[in-house]
Protein backbone atom coordinates (compact mmCIF):
# COMPACT_ATOMS: atom_id res chain seq x y z
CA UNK A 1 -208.41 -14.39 21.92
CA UNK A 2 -206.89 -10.98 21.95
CA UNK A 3 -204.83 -9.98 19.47
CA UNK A 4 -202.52 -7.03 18.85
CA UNK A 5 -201.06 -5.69 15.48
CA UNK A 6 -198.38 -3.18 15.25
CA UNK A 7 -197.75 -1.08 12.41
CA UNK A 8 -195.74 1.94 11.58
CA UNK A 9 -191.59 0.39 11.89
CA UNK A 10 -189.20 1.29 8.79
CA UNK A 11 -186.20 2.85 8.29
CA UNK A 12 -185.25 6.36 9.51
CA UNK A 13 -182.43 8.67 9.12
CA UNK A 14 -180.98 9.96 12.69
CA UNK A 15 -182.97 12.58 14.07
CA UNK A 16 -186.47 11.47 12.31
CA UNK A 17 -189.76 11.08 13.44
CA UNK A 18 -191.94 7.31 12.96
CA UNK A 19 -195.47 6.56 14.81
CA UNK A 20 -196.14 3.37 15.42
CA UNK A 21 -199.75 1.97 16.07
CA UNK A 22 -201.39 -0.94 17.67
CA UNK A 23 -204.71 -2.60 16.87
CA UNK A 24 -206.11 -4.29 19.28
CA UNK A 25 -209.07 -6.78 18.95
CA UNK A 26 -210.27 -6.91 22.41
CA UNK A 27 -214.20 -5.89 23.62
CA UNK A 28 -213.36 -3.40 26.01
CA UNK A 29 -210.07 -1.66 25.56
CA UNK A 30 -210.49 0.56 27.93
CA UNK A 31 -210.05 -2.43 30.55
CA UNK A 32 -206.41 -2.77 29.23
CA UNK A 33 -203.38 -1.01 30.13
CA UNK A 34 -201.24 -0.63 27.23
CA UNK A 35 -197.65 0.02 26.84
CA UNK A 36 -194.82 -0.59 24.18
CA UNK A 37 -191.36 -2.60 24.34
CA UNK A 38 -188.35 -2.59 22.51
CA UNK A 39 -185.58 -5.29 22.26
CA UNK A 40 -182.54 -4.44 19.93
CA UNK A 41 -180.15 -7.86 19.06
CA UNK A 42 -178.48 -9.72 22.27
CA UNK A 43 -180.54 -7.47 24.72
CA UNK A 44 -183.51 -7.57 26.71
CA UNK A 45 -187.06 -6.57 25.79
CA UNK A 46 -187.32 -3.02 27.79
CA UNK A 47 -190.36 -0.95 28.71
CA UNK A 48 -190.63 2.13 26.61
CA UNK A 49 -193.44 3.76 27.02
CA UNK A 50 -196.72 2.84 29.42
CA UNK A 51 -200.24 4.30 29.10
CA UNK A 52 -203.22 3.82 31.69
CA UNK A 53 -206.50 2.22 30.69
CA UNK A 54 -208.23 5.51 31.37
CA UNK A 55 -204.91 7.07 28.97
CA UNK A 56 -204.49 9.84 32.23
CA UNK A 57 -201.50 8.39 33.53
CA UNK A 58 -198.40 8.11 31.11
CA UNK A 59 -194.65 6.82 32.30
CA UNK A 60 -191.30 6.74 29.94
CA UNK A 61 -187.91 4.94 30.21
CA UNK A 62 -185.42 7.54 30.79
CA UNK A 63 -183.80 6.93 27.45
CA UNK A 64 -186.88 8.14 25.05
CA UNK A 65 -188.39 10.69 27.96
CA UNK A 66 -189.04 14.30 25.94
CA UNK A 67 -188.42 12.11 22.97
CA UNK A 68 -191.45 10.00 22.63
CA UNK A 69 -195.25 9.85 23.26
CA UNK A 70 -197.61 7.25 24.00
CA UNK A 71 -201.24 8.21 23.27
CA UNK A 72 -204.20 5.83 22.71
CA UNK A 73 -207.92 6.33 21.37
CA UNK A 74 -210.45 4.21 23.79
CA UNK A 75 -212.98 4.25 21.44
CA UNK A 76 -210.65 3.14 17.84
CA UNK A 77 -209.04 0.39 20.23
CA UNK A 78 -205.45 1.33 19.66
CA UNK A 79 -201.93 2.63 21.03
CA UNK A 80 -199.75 5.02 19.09
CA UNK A 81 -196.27 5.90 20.23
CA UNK A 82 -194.91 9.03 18.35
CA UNK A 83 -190.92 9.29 18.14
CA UNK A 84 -189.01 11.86 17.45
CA UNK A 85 -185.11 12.98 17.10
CA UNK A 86 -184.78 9.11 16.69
CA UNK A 87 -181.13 7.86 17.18
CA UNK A 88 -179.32 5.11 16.46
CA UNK A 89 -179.55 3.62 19.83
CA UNK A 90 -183.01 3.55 19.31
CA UNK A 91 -182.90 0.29 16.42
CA UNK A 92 -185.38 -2.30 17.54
CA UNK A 93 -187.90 -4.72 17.72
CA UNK A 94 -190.87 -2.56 18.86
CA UNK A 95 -194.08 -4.76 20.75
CA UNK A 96 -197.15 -3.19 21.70
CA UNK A 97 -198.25 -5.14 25.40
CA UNK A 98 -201.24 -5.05 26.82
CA UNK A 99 -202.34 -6.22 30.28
CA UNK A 100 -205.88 -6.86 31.22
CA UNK A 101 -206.27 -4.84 34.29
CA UNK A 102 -209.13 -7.36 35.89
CA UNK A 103 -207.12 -10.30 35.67
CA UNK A 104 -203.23 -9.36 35.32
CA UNK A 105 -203.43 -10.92 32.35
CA UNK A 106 -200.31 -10.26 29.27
CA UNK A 107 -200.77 -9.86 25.59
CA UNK A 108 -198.32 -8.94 22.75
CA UNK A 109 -198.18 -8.16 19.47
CA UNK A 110 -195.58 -9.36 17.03
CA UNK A 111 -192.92 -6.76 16.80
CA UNK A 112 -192.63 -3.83 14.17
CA UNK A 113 -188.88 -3.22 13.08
CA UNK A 114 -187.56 0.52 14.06
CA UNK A 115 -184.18 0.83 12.50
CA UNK A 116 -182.60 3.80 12.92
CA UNK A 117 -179.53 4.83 10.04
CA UNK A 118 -177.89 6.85 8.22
């Protein structure tokens, strides 16, 4: 069974910096493309960030592009998404996803909370 554990959410001031991390206990990770969500209360869960199971191919939501950074170490088995110049808008439920590239299969983690305050 594959899990996925986040870690990394808190409470920032407006214009801060968190990195959030993913664990993932899976045999090959590098058979995965990962990526990381976000659902604030009464919306939708939105893509963030997405990384390639090879890590060379990166894509952003317009809202956190030159803001944030999805990276991921093959051989650790885990995700990282670095944000900075957090805002407001940016409060969430953060979930790492990862889709098994042979199969189409989904996985997610359990959510990390990102709020974002003064």
């Amino acid at each position: 069974q594959v899990q996925l554990v986040e870690s990394g959410g808190g409470l920032v001031q407006p214009g801060g910096s968190l990195r959030l991390s993913c664990a993932a206990s899976v045999r090959v990770f590098g058979l995965y493309r990962m990526a990381w969500y976000r659902q604030a209360p009464g919306k939708q869960r939105d893509l963030v960030a997405g990384i390639s199971s090879g890590g060379g191919s990166t894509n952003y939501s317009d809202s956190v592009k030159g803001r944030f950074t999805i990276s991921r170490d093959n051989a650790k088995k885990t995700v990282s998404l670095q944000m900075n110049s957090l805002k407001p808008e940016d409060t969430a439920v953060y979930y790492c996803n990862a889709v098994y590239t042979l199969a189409g299969t989904q996985y997610w983690g359990q959510g990390t909370q990102v709020t974002v305050s003064s």
